[in-house]
PDB file of N, CA and C in Angstrom:
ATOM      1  N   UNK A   1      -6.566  10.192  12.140  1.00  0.00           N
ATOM      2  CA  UNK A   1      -6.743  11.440  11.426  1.00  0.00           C
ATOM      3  C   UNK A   1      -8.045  11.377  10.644  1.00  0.00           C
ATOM      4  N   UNK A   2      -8.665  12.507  10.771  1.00  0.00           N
ATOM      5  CA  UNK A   2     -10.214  12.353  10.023  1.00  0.00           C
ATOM      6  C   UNK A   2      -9.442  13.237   8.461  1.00  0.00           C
ATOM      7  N   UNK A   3     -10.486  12.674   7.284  1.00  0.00           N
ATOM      8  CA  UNK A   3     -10.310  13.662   6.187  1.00  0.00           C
ATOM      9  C   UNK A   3     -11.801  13.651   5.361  1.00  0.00           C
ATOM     10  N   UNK A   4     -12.155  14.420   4.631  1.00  0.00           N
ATOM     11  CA  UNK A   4     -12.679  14.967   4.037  1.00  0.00           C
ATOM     12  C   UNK A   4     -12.412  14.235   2.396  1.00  0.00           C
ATOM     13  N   UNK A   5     -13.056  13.361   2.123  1.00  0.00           N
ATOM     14  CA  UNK A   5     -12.829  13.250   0.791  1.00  0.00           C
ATOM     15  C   UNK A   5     -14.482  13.367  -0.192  1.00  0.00           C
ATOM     16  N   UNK A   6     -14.368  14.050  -1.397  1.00  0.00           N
ATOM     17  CA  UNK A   6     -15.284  14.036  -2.145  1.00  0.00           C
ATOM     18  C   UNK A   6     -14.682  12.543  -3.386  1.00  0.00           C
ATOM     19  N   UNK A   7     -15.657  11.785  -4.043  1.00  0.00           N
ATOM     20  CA  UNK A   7     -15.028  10.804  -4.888  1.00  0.00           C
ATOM     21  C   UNK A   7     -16.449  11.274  -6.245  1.00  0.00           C
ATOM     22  N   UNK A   8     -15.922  11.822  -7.280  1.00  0.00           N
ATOM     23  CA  UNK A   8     -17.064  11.678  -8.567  1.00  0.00           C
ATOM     24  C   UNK A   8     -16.502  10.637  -9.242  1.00  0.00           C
ATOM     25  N   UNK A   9     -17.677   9.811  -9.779  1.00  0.00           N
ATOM     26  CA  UNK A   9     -17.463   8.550 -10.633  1.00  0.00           C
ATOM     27  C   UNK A   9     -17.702   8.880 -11.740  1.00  0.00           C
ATOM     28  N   UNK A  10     -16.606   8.665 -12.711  1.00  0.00           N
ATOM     29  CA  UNK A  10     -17.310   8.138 -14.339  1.00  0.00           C
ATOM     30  C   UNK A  10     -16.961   7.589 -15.263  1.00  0.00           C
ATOM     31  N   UNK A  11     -17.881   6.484 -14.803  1.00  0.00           N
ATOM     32  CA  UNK A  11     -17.791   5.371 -15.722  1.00  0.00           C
ATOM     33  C   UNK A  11     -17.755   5.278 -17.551  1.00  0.00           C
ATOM     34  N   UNK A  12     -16.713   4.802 -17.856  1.00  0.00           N
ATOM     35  CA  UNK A  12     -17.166   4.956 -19.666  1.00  0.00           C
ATOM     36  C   UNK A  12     -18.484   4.310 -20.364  1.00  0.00           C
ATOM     37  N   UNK A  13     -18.855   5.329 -20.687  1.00  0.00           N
ATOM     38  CA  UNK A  13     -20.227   5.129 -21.458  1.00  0.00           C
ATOM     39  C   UNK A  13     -20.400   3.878 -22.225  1.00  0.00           C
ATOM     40  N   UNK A  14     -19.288   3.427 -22.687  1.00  0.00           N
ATOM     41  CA  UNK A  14     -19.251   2.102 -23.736  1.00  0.00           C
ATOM     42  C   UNK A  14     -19.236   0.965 -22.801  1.00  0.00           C
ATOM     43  N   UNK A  15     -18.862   0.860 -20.966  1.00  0.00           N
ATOM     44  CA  UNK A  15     -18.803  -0.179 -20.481  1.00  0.00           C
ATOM     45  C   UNK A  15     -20.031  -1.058 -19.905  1.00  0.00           C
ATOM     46  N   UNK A  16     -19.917  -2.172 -20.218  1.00  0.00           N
ATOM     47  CA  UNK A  16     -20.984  -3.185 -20.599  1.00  0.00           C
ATOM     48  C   UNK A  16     -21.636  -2.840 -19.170  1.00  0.00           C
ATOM     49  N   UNK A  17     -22.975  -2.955 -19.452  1.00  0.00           N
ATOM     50  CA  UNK A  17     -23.908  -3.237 -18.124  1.00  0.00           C
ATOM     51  C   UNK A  17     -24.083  -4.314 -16.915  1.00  0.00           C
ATOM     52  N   UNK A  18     -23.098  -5.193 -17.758  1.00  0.00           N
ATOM     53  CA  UNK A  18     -22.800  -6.519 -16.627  1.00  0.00           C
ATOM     54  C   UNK A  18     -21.287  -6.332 -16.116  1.00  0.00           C
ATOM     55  N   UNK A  19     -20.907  -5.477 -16.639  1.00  0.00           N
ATOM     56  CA  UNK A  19     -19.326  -5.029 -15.846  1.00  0.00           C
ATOM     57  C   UNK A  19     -19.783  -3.985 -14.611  1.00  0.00           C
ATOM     58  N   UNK A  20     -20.231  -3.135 -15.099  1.00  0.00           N
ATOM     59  CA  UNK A  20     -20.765  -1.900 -14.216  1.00  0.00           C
ATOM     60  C   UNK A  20     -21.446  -2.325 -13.322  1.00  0.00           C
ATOM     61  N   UNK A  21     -22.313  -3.216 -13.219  1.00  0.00           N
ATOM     62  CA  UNK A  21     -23.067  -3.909 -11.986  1.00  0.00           C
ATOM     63  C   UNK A  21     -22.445  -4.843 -11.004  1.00  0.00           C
ATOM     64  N   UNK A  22     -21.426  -5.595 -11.853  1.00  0.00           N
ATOM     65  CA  UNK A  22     -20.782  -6.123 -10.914  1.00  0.00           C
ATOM     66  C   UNK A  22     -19.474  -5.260  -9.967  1.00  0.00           C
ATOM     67  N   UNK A  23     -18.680  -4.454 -11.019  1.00  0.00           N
ATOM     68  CA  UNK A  23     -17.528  -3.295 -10.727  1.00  0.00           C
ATOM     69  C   UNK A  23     -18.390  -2.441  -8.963  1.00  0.00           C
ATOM     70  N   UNK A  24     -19.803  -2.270  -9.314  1.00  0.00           N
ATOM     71  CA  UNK A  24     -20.613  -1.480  -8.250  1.00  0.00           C
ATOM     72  C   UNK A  24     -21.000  -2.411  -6.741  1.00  0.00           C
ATOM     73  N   UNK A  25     -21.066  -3.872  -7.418  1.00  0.00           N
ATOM     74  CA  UNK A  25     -21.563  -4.433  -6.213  1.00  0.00           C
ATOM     75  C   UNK A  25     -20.499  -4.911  -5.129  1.00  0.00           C
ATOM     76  N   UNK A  26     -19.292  -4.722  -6.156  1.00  0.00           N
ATOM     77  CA  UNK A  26     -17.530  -5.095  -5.568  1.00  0.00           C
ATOM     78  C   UNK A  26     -17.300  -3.963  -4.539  1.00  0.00           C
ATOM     79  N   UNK A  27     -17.695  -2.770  -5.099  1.00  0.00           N
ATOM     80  CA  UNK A  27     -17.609  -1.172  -4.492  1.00  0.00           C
ATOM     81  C   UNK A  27     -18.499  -1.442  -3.233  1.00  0.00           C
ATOM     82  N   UNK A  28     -19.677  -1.458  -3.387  1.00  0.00           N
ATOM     83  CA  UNK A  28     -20.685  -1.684  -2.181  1.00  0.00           C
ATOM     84  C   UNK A  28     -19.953  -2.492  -0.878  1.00  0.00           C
ATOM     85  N   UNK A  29     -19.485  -3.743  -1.269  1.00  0.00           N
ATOM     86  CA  UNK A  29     -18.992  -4.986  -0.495  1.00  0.00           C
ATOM     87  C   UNK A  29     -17.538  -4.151  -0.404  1.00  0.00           C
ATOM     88  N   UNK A  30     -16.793  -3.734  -0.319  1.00  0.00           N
ATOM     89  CA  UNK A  30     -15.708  -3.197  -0.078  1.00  0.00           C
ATOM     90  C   UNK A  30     -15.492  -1.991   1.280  1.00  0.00           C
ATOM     91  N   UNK A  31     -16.926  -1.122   0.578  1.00  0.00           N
ATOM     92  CA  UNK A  31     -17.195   0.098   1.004  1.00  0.00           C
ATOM     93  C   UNK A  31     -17.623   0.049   2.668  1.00  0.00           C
ATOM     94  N   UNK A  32     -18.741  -0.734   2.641  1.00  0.00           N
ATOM     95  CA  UNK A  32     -19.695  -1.421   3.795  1.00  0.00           C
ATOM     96  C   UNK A  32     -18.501  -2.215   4.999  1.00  0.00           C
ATOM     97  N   UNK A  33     -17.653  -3.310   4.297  1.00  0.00           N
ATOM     98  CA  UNK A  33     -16.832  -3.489   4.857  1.00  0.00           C
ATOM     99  C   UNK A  33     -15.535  -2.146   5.986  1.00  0.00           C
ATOM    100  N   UNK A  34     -15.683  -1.295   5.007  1.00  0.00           N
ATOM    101  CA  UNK A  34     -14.663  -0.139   5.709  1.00  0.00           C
ATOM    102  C   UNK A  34     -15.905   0.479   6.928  1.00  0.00           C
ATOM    103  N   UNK A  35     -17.192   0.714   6.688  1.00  0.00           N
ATOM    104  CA  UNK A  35     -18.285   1.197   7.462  1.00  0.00           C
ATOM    105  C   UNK A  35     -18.282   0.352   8.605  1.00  0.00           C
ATOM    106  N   UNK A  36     -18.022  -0.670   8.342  1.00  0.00           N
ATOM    107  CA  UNK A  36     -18.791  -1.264   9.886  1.00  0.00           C
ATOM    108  C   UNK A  36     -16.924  -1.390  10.280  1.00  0.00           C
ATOM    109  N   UNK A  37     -16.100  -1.171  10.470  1.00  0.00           N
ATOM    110  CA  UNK A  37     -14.702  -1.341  10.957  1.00  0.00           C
ATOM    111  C   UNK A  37     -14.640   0.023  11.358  1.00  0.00           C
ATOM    112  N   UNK A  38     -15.522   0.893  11.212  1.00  0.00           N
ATOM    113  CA  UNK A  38     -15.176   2.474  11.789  1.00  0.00           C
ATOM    114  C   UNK A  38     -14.419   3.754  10.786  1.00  0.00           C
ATOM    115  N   UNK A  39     -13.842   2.762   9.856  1.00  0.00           N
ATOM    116  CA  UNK A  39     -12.498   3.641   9.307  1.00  0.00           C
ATOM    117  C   UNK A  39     -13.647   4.538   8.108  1.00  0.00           C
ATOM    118  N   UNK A  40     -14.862   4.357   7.831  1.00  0.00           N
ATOM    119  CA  UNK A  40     -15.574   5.002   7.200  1.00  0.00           C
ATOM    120  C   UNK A  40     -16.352   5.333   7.129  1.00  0.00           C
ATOM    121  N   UNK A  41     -16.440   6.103   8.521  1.00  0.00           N
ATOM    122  CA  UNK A  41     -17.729   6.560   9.588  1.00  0.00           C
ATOM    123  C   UNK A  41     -19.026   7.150   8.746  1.00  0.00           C
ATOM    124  N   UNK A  42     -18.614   7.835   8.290  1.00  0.00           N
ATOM    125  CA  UNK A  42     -19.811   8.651   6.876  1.00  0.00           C
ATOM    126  C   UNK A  42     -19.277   9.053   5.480  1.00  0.00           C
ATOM    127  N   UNK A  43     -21.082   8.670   4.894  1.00  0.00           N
ATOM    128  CA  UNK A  43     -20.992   8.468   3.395  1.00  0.00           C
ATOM    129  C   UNK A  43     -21.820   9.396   3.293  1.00  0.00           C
ATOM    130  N   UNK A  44     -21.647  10.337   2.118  1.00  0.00           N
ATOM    131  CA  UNK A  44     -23.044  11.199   1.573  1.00  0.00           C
ATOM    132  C   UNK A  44     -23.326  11.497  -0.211  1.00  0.00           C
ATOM    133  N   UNK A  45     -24.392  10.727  -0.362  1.00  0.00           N
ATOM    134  CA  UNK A  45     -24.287  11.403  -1.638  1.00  0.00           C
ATOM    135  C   UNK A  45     -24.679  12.818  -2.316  1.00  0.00           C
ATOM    136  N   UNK A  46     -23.827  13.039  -3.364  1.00  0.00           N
ATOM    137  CA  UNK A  46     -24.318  14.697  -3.857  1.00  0.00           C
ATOM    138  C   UNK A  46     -25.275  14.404  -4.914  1.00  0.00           C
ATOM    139  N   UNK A  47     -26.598  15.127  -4.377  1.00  0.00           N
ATOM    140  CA  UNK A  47     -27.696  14.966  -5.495  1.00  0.00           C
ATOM    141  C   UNK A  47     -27.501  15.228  -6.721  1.00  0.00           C
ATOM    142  N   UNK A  48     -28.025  14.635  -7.634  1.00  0.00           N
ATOM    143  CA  UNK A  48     -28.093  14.754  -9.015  1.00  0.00           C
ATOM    144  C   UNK A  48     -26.794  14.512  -9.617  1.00  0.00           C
ATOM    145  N   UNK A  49     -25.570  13.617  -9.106  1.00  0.00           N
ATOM    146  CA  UNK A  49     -24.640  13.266  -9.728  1.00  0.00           C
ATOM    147  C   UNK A  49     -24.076  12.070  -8.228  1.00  0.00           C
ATOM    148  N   UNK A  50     -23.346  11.304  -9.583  1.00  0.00           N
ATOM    149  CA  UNK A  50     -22.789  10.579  -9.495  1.00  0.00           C
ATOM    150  C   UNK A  50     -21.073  10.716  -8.842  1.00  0.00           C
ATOM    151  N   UNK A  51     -21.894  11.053  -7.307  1.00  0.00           N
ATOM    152  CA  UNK A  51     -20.535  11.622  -6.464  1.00  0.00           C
ATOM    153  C   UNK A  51     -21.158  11.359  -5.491  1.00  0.00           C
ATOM    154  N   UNK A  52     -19.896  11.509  -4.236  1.00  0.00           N
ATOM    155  CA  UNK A  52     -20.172  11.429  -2.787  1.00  0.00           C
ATOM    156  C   UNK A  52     -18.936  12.256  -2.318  1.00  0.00           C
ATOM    157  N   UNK A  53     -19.711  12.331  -0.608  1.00  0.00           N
ATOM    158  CA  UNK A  53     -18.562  13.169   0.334  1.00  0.00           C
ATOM    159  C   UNK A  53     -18.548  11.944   1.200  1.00  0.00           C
ATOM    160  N   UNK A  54     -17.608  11.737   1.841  1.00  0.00           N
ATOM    161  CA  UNK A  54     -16.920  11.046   2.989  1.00  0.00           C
ATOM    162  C   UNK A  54     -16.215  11.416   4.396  1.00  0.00           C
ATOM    163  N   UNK A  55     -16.122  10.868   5.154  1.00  0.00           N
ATOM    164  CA  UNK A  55     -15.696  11.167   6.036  1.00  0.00           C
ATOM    165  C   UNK A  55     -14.503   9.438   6.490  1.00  0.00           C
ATOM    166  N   UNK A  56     -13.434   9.774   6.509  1.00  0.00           N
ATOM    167  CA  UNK A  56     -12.243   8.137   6.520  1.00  0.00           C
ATOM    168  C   UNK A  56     -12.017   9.183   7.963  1.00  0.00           C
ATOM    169  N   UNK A  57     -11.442   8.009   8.912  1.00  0.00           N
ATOM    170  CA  UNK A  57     -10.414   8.374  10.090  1.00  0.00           C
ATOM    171  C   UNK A  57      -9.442   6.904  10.095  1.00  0.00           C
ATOM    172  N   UNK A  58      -8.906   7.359   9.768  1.00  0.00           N
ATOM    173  CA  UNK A  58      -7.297   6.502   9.556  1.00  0.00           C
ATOM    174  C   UNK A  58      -6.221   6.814  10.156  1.00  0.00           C
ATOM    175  N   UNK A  59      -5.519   5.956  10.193  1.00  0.00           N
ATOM    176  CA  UNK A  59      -4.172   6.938  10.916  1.00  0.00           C
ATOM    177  C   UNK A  59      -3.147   7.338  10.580  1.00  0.00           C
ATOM    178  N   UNK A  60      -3.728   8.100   9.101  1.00  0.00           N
ATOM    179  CA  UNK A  60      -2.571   8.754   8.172  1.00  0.00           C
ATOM    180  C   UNK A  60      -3.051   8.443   6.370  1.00  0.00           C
ATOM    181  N   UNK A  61      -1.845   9.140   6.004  1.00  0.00           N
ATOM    182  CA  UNK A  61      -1.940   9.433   4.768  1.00  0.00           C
ATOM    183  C   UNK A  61      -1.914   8.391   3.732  1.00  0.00           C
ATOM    184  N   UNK A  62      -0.879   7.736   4.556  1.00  0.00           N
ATOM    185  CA  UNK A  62      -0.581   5.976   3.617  1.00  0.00           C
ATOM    186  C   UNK A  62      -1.692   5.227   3.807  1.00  0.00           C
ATOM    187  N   UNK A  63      -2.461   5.346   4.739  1.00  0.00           N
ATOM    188  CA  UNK A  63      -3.624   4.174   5.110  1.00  0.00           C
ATOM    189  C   UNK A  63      -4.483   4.517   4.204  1.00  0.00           C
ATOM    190  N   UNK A  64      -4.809   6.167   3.986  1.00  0.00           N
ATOM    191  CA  UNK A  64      -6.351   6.677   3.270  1.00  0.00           C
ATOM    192  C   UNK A  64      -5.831   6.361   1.901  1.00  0.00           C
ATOM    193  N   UNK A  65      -4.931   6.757   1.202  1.00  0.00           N
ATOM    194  CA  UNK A  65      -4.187   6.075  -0.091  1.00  0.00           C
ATOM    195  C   UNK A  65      -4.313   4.530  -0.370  1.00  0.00           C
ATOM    196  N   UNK A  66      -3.777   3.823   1.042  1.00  0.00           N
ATOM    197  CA  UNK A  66      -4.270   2.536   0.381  1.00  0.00           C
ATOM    198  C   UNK A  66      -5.683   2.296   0.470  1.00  0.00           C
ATOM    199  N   UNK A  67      -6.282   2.566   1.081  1.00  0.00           N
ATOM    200  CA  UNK A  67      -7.845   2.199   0.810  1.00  0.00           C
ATOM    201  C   UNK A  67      -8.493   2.630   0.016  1.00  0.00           C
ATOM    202  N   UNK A  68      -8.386   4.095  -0.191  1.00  0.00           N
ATOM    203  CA  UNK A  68      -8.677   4.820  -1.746  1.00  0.00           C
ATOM    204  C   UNK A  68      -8.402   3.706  -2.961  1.00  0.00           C
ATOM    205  N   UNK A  69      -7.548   3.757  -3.049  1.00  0.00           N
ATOM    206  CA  UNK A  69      -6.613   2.912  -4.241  1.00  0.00           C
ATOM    207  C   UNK A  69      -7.655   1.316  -4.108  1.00  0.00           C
ATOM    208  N   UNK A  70      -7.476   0.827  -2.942  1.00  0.00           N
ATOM    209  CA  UNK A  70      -8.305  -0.288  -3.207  1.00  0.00           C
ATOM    210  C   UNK A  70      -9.683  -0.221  -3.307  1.00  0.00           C
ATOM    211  N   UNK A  71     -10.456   0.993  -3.637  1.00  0.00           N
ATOM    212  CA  UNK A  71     -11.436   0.824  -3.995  1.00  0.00           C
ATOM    213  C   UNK A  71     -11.813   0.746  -5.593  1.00  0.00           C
ATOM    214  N   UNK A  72     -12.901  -0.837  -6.128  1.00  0.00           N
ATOM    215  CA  UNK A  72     -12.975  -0.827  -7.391  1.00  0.00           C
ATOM    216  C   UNK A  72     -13.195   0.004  -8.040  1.00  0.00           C
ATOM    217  N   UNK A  73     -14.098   0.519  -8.010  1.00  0.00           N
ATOM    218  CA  UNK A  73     -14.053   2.186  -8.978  1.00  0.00           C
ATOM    219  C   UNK A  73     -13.151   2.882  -8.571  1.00  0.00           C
ATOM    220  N   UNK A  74     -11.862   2.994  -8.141  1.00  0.00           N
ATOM    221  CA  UNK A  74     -10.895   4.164  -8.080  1.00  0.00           C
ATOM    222  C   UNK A  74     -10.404   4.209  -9.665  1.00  0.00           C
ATOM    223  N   UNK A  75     -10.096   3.089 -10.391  1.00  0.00           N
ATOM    224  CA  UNK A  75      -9.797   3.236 -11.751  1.00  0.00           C
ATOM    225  C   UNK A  75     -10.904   4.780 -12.636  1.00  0.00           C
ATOM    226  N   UNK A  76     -11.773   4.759 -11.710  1.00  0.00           N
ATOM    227  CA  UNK A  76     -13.209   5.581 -12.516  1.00  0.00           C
ATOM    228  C   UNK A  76     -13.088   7.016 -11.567  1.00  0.00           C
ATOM    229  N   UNK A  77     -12.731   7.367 -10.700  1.00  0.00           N
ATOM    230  CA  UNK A  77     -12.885   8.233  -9.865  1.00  0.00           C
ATOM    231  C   UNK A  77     -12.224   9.478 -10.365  1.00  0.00           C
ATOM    232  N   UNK A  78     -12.366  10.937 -10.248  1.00  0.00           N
ATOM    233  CA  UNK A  78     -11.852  11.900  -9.367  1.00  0.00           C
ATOM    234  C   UNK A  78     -11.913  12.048  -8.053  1.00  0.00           C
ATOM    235  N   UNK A  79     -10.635  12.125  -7.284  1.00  0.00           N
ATOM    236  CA  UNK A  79     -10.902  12.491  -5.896  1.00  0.00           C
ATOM    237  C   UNK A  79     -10.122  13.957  -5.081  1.00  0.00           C
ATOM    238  N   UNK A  80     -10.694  14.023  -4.407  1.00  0.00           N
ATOM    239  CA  UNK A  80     -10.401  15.251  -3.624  1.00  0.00           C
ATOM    240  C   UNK A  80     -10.031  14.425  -2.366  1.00  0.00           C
ATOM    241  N   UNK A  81      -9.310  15.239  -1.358  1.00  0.00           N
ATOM    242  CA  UNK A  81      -8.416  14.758  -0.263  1.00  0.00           C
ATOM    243  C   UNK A  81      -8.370  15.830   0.698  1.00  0.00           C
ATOM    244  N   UNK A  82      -9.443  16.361   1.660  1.00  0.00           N
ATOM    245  CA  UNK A  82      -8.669  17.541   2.505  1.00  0.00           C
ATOM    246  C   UNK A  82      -8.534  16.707   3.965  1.00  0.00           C
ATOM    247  N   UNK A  83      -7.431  16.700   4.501  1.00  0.00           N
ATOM    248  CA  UNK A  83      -7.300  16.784   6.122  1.00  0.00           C
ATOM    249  C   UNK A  83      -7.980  17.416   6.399  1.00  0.00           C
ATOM    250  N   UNK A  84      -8.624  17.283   7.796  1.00  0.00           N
ATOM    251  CA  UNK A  84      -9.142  17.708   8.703  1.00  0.00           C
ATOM    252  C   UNK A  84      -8.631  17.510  10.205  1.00  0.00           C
ATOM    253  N   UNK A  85      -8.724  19.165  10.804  1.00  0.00           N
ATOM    254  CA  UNK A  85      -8.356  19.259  12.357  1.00  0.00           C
ATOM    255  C   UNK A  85      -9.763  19.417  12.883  1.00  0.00           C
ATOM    256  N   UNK A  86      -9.742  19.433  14.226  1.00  0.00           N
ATOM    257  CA  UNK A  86     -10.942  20.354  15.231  1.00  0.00           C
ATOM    258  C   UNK A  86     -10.564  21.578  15.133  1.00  0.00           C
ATOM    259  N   UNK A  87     -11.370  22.259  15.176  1.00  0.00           N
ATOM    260  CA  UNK A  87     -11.732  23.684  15.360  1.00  0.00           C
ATOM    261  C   UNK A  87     -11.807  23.966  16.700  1.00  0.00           C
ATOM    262  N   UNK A  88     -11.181  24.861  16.781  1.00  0.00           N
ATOM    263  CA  UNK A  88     -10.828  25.903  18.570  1.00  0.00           C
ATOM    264  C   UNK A  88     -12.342  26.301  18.763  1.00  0.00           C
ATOM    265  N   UNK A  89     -13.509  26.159  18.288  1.00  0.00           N
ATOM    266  CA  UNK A  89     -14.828  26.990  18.590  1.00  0.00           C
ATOM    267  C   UNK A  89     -15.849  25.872  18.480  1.00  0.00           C
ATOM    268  N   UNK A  90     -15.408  24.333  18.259  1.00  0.00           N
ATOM    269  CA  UNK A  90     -16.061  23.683  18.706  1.00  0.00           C
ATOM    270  C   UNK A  90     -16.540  23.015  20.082  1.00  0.00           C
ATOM    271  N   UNK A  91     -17.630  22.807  19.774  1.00  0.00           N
ATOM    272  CA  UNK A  91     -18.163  22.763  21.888  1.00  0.00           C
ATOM    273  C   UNK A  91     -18.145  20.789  21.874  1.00  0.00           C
ATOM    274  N   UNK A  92     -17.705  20.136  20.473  1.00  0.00           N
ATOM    275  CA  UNK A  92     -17.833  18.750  20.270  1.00  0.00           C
ATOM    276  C   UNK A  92     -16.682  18.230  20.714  1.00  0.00           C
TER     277      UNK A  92
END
């Protein structure tokens, strides 16, 4: 199942600069890991903030939950969640 997730980060302003760098490089190494296994075909960031859109194909709801969840910044996140079908008017 493909979905659609947007993730905005935000981090508390008071958290130390050697937490946040490492919390980010855990995210990176986590993230990259799901990229090259397929399950996290595309990443995009939204300019001028501290957000992204995604694209997960998993095979279901429990899988995108647990991987969500295991990502280190999920403690920091808002996320959005839409399923996605094909469209009857695609020629893809």
């Amino acid at each position: 199942m493909l979905y659609l997730v947007r993730m905005d980060v935000n981090l508390p302003a008071n958290m130390p600069e050697d937490q946040a760098t490492a919390i980010k490089a855990e995210e990176k190494a986590y993230s990259q890991g799901l990229q090259r296994d397929g399950r996290w075909p595309h990443l995009w960031r939204v300019v001028g903030q501290y957000a992204n859109y995604s694209i997960f194909d998993v095979d279901g709801n429990d899988e995108l939950h647990e991987l969500l969840q295991g990502l280190p910044l999920f403690p920091y996140m808002d996320v959005q969640v839409t399923a996605l079908a094909k469209h009857p008017s695609s020629i893809s």
